[in-house]
Protein backbone atom coordinates (compact mmCIF):
# COMPACT_ATOMS: atom_id res chain seq x y z
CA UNK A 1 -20.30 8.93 -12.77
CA UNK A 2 -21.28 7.24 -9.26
CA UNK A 3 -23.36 4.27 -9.68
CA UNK A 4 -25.58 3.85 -6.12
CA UNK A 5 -25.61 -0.08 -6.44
CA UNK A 6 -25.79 -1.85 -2.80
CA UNK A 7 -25.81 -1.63 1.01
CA UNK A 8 -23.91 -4.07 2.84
CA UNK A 9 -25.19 -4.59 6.54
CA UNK A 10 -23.02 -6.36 8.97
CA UNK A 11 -20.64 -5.11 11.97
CA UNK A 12 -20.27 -1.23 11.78
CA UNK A 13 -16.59 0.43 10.84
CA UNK A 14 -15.21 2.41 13.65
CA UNK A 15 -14.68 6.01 14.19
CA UNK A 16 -12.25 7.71 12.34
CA UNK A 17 -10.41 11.02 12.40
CA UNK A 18 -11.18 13.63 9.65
CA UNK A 19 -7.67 14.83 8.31
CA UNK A 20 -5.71 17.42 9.85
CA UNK A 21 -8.34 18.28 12.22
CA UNK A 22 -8.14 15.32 15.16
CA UNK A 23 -12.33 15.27 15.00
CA UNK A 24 -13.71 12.21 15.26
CA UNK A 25 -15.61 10.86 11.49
CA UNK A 26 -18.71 8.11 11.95
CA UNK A 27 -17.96 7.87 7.97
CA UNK A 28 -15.70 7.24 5.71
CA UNK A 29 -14.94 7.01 1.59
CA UNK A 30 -13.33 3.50 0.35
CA UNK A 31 -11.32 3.69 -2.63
CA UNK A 32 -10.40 0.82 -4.26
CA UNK A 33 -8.05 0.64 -7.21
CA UNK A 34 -7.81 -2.57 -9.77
CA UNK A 35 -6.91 -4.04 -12.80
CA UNK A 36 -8.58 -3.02 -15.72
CA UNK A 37 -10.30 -6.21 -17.67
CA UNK A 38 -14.08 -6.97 -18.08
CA UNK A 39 -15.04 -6.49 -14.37
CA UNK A 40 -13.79 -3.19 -14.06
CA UNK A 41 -13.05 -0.24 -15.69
CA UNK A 42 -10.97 1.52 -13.15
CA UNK A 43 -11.18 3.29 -9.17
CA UNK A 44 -13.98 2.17 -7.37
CA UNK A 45 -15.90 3.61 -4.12
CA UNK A 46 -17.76 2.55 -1.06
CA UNK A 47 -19.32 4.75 1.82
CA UNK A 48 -19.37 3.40 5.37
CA UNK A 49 -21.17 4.90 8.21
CA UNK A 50 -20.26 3.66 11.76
CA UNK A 51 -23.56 4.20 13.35
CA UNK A 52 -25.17 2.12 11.33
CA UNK A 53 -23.25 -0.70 9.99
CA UNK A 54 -23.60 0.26 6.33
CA UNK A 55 -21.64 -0.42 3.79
CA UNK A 56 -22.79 1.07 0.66
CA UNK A 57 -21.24 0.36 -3.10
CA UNK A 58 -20.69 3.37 -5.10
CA UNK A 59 -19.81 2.03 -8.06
CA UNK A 60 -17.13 3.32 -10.58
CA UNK A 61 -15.64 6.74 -9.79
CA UNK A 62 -13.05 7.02 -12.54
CA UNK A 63 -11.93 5.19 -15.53
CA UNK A 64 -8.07 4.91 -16.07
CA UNK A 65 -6.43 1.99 -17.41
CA UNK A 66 -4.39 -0.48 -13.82
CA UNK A 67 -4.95 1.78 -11.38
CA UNK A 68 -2.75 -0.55 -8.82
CA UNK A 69 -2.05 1.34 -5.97
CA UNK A 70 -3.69 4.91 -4.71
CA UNK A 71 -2.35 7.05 -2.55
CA UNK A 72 -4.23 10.36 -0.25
CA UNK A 73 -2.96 13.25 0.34
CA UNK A 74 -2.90 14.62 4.00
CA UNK A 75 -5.50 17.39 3.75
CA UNK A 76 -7.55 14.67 2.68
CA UNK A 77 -8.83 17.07 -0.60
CA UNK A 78 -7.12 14.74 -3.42
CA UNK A 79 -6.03 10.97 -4.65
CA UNK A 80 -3.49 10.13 -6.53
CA UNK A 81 -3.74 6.84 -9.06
CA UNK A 82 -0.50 4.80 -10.17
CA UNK A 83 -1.42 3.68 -13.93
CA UNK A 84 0.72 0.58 -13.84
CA UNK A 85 1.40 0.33 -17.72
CA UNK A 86 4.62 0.60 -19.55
CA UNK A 87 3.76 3.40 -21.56
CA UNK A 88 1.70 6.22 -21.53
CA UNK A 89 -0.12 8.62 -24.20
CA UNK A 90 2.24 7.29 -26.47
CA UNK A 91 5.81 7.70 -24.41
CA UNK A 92 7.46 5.03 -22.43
CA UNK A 93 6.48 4.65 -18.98
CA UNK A 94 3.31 4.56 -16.82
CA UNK A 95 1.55 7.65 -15.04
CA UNK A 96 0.67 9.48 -12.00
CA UNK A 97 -2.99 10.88 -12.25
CA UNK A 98 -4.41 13.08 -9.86
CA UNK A 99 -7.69 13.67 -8.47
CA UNK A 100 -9.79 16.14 -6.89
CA UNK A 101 -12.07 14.23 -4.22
CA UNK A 102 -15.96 14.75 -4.09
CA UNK A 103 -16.49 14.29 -0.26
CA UNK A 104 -20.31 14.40 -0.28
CA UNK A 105 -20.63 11.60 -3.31
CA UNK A 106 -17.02 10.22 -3.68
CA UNK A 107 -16.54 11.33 -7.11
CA UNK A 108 -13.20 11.70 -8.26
CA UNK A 109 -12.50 14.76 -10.94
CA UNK A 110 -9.33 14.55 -13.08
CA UNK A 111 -6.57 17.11 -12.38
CA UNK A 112 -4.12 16.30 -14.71
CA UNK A 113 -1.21 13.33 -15.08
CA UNK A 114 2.77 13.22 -15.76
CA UNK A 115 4.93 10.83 -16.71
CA UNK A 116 6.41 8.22 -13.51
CA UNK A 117 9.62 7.98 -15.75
CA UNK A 118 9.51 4.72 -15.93
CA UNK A 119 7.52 1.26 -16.93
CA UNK A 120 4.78 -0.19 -14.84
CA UNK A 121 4.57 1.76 -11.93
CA UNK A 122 3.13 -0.25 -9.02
CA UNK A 123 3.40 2.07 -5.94
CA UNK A 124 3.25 5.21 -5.03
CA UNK A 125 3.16 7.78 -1.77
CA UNK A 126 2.11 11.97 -0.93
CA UNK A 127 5.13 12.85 1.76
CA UNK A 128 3.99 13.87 4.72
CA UNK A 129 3.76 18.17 3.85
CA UNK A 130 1.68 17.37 0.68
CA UNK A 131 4.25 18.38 -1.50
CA UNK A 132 5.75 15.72 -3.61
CA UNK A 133 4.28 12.49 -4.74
CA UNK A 134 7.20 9.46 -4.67
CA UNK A 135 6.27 6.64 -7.25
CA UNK A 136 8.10 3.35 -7.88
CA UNK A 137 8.29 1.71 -11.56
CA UNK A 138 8.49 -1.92 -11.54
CA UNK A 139 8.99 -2.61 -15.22
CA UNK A 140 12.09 0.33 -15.15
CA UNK A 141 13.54 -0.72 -11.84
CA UNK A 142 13.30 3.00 -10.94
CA UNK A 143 11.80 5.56 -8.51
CA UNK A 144 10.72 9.43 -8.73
CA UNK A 145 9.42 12.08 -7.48
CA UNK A 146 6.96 14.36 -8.55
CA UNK A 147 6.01 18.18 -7.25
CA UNK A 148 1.98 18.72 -6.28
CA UNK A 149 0.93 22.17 -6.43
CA UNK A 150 -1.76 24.05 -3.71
CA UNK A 151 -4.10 22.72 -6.24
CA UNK A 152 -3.62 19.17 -5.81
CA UNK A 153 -2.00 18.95 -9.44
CA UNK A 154 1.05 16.65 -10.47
CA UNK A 155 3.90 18.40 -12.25
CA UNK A 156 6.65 16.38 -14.40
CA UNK A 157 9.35 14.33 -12.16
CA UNK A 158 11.71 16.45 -10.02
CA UNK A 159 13.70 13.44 -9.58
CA UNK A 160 14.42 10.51 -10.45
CA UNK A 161 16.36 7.64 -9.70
CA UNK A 162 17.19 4.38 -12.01
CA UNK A 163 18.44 1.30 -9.61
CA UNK A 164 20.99 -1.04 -10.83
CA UNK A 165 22.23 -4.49 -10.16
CA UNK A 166 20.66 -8.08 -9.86
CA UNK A 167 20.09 -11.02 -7.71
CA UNK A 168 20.55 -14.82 -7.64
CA UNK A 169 16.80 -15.76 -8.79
CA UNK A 170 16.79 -16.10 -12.19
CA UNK A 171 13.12 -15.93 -13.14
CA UNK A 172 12.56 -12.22 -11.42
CA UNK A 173 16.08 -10.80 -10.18
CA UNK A 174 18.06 -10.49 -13.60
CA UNK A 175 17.83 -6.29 -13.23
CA UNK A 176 16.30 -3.91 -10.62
CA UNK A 177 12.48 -4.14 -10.04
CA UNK A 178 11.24 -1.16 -7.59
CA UNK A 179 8.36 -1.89 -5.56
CA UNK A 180 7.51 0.48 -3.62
CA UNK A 181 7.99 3.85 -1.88
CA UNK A 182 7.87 5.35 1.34
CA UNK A 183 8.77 8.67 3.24
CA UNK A 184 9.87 7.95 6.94
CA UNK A 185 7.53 9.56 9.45
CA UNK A 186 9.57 12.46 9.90
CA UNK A 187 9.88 13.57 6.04
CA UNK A 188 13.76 13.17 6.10
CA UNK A 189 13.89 10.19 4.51
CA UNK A 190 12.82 8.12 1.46
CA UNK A 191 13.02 4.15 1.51
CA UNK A 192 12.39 2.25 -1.54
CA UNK A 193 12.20 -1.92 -1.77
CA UNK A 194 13.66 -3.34 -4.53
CA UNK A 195 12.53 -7.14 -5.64
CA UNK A 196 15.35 -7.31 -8.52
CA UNK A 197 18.62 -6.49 -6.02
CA UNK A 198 17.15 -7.55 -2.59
CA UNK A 199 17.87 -4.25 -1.41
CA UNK A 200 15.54 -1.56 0.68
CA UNK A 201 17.32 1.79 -0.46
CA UNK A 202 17.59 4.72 1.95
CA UNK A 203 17.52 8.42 -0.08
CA UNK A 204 17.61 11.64 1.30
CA UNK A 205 14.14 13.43 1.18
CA UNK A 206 13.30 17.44 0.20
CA UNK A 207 10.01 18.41 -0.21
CA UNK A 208 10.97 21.29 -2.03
CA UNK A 209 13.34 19.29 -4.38
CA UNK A 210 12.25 15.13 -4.08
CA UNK A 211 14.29 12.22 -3.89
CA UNK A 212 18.25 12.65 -3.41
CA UNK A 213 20.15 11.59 -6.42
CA UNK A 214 21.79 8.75 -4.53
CA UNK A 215 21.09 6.09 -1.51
CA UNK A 216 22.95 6.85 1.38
CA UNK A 217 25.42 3.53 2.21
CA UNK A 218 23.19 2.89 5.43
CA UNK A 219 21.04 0.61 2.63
CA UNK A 220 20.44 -2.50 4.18
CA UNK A 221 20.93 -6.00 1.79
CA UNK A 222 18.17 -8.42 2.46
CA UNK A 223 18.72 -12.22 2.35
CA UNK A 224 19.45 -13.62 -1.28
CA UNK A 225 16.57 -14.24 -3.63
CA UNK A 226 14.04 -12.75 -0.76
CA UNK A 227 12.84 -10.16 -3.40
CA UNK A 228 11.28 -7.55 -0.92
CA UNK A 229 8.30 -5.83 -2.13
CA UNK A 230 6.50 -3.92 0.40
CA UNK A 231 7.33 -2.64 3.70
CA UNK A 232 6.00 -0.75 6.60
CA UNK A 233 7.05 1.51 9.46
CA UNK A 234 6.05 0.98 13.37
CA UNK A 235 4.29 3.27 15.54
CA UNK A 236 6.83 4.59 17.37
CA UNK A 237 9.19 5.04 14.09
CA UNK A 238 12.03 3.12 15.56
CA UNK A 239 10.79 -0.55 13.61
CA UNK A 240 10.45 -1.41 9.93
CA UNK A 241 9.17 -4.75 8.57
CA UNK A 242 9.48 -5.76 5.19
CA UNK A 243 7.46 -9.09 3.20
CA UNK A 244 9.74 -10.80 0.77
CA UNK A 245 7.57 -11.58 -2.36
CA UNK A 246 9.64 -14.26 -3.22
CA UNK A 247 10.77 -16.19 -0.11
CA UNK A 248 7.54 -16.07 1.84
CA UNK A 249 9.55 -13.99 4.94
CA UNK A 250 8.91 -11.44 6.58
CA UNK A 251 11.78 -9.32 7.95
CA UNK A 252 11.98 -6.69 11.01
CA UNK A 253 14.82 -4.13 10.70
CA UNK A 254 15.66 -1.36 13.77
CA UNK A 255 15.14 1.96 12.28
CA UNK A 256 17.62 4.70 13.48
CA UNK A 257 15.43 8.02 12.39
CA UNK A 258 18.84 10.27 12.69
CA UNK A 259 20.59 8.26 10.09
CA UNK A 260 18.34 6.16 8.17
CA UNK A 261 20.32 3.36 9.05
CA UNK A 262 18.36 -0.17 9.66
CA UNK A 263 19.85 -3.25 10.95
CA UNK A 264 18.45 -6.69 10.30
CA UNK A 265 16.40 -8.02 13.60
CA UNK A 266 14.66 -10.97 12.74
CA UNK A 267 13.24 -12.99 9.87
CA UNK A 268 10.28 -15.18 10.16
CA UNK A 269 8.37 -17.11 7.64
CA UNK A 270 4.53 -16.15 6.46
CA UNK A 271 3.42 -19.48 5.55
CA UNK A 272 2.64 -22.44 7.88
CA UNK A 273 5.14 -24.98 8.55
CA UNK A 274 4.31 -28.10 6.20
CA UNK A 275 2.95 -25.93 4.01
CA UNK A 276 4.33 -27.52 0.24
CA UNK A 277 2.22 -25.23 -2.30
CA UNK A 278 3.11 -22.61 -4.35
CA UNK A 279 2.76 -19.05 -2.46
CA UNK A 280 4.34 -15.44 -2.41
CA UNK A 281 3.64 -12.69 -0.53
CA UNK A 282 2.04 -9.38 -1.20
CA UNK A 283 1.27 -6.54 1.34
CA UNK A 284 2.34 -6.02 5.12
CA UNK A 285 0.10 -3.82 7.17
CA UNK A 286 1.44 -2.83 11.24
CA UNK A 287 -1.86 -2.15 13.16
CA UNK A 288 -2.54 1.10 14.06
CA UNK A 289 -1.55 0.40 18.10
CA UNK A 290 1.25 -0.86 17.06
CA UNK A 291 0.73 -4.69 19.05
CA UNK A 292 0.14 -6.60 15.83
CA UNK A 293 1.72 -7.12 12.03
CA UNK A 294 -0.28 -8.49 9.09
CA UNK A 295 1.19 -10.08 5.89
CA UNK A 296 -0.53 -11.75 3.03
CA UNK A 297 -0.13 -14.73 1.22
CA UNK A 298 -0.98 -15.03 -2.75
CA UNK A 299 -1.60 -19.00 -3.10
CA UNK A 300 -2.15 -19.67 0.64
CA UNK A 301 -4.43 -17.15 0.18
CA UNK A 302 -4.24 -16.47 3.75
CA UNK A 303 -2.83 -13.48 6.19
CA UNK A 304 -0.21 -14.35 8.93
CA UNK A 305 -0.31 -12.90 11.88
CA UNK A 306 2.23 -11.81 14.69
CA UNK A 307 2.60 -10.29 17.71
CA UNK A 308 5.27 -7.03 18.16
CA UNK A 309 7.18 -6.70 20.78
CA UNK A 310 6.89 -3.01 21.56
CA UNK A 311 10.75 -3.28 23.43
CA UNK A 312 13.07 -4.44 20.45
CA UNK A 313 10.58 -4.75 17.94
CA UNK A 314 10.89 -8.75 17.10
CA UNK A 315 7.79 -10.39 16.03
CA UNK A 316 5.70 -13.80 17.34
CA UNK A 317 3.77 -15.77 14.88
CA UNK A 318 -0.12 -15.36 15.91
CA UNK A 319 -1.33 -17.76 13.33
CA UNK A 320 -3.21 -17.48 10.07
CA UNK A 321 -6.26 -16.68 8.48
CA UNK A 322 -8.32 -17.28 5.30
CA UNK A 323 -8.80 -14.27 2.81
CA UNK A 324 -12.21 -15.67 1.95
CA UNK A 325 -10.77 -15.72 -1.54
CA UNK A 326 -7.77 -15.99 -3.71
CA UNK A 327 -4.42 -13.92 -4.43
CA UNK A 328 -4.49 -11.44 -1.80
CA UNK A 329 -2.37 -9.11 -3.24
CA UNK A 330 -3.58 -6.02 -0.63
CA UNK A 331 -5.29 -5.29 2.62
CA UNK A 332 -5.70 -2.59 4.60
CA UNK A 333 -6.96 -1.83 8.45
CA UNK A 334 -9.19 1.32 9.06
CA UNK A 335 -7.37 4.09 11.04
CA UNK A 336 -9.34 2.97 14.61
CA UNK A 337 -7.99 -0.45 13.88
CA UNK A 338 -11.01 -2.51 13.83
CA UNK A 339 -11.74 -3.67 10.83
CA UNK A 340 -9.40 -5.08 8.02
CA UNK A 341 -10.66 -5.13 4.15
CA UNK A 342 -9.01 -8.15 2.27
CA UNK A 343 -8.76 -7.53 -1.50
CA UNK A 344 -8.82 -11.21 -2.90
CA UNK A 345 -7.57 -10.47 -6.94
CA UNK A 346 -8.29 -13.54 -8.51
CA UNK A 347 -12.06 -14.10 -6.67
CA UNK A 348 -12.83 -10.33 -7.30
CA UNK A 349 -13.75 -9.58 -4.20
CA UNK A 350 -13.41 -8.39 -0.71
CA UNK A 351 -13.81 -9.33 2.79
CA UNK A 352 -14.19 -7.44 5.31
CA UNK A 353 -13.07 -8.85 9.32
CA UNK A 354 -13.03 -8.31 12.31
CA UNK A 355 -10.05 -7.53 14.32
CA UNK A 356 -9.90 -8.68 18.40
CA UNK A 357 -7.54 -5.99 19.43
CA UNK A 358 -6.31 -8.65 22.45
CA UNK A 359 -5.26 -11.24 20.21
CA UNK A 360 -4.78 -9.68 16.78
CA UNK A 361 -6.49 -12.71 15.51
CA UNK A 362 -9.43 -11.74 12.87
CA UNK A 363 -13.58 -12.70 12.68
CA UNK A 364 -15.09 -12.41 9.29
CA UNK A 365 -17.80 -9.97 9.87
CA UNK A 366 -20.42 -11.76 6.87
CA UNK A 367 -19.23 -8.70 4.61
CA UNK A 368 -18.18 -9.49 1.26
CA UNK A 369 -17.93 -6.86 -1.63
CA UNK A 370 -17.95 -7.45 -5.59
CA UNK A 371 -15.24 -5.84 -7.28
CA UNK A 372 -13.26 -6.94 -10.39
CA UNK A 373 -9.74 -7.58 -9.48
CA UNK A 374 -9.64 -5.55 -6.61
CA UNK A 375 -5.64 -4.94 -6.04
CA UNK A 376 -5.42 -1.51 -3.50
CA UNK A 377 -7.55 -0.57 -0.33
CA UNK A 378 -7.37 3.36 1.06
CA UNK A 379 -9.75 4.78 3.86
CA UNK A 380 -10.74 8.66 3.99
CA UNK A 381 -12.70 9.72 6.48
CA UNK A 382 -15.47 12.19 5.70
CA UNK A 383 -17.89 14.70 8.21
């Protein structure tokens, strides 16, 4: 049920484009997925309209226990929900559930669910034909993928993939922890972070059959104890840069799209210097134009920002800025590149900025949103 709550007014979103189609959207769906306590139940919505300036709450759109990260699929008809718990309807491991999307009112209908294989799933990713949905289990130290039908339905895993090994710290890297997933943007290749081994692994990629049974060797070895968690690609496909949950670094990697081979470019730190608190990192988001990289910090509470060097890739520290709240653990820029959502966890809520397209540097816009534990951010535009 959709629950029409509030209307935001400040600085209007920008235009999007509707999937598959290149038209231009003035609005857009906001889904926002969270963990489940006393402020929320579950996947919550917001409509924005670019002519006006309006952000308006739609409340609760499905009820599912974690719903930590969400993932569209390219035809823009269906979501997909990662339950991150470590079992599911009485089986070990966490879920995939899919949804059929509402565009008019931004309800979501239940499709169906399978098993991720593995505890806690965390992150998860539609490749690029719509075919296979690529999920990675934190608590398992696994990844998988899992076959969508025309339908938008999730079958069980077509494969799956349990890591192996450790890393020197001995609070978080005593066995694998997978944190997330990604196809590269030509479908040929799947690259998975793992926190536990330090390690961003490169598989093969069907989408007729999922994930290759092994990485290739071409699996780059981050510094010791960094514990990368989330990455992202360039642009132009030839850059990747990956936050290091546990060393507050951010790394940027050449990308060779023939091989899947990266090689280690640079490494700069997220937090300021003098900085003495306690912090890690959460999300990196490249901006859509490909100038500017965003990373968060969770105790900081703050995003850096750098400068890309569109020649070779290697990044300048911009500066920081304020979340407007605390634990960061996601953000996400709308597809124009105007506007960046910041989902605070611990303040339950969400800011909404500005972004000067010169500078990279970012204006609060007077937006805030109230959501419990607000922990993934995903734009769809609609006609």
């Amino acid at each position: 049920m959709i629950h029409r709550m509030k209307r935001f007014w400040g600085v209007a979103l920008a235009t999007l484009t509707l999937p598959g189609t290149g038209v231009l959207a003035e609005r857009s769906l906001v889904y926002v997925g969270t963990y489940t306590g006393p402020k929320s139940k579950g996947i919550h919505a917001y409509r924005t309209d670019t002519t006006t300036g309006i952000v308006e709450e739609l409340g609760l759109v499905a009820e599912i226990q974690n719903p930590s990260f969400l993932a569209l699929h390219p035809n823009g008809r269906f979501l997909y929900a990662a339950s991150e718990v470590g079992s599911a309807d009485g089986k070990p491991g966490g879920s995939v559930i899919a949804y059929q999307i509402e565009p008019a009112t931004g309800a979501l209908r239940e499709l169906g669910r399978s098993s991720t294989m593995g505890g806690g799933p965390c992150h998860l990713m539609v490749d690029r034909t719509g075919r296979q949905v690529l999920v990675a289990n934190y608590g398992g130290g696994s990844v998988a993928s899992l076959p969508l039908d025309a339908s938008g339905k999730v079958g069980p895993a077509s494969a799956f993939v349990q890591h192996t090994g450790s890393s020197v710290n001995p609070n978080r890297q005593k066995e694998p922890h997978a944190h997330s997933i990604q196809v590269s943007p030509d479908n040929r290749f799947a690259l998975a972070a793992d926190l536990g081994t330090d390690r961003l692994y490169v598989y093969p990629f069907d989408p007729a059959k999922g994930l290759g049974a092994k990485a290739l060797e071409t699996s780059p070895a981050m510094a010791p104890g960094s514990g990368p968690r989330h990455f992202a690609f360039h642009p132009n496909g030839r850059f990747v840069y990956v936050i290091n949950e546990l060393l507050s670094t951010m790394t940027a990697l050449s990308y060779t799209t023939s091989s899947g081979r990266m090689t280690v470019l640079q490494t700069l730190d997220t937090l300021p210097a003098g900085f003495t608190g306690g912090s890690s990192t959460a999300e990196v988001v490249v901006h859509p134009d490909g100038r500017f990289l965003y990373g968060s910090n969770r105790g900081h509470d703050s995003l850096a920002i750098y400068s890309i060097n569109p020649g070779d890739g290697r990044m300048t520290l911009v500066g920081h800025q304020p979340t407007g709240g605390r634990t960061p653990r996601n953000f996400n820029i709308d597809p124009s590149g105007n506007q960046l959502w910041a989902a605070n966890q611990s303040t339950d809520n969400i800011v909404i900025f500005r972004v000067d397209k010169n500078t990279g540097r970012l204006t609060p816009t007077g937006q805030e949103l109230k959501v419990g534990s607000p922990v993934c951010v995903k734009f769809l535009p609609i006609p």
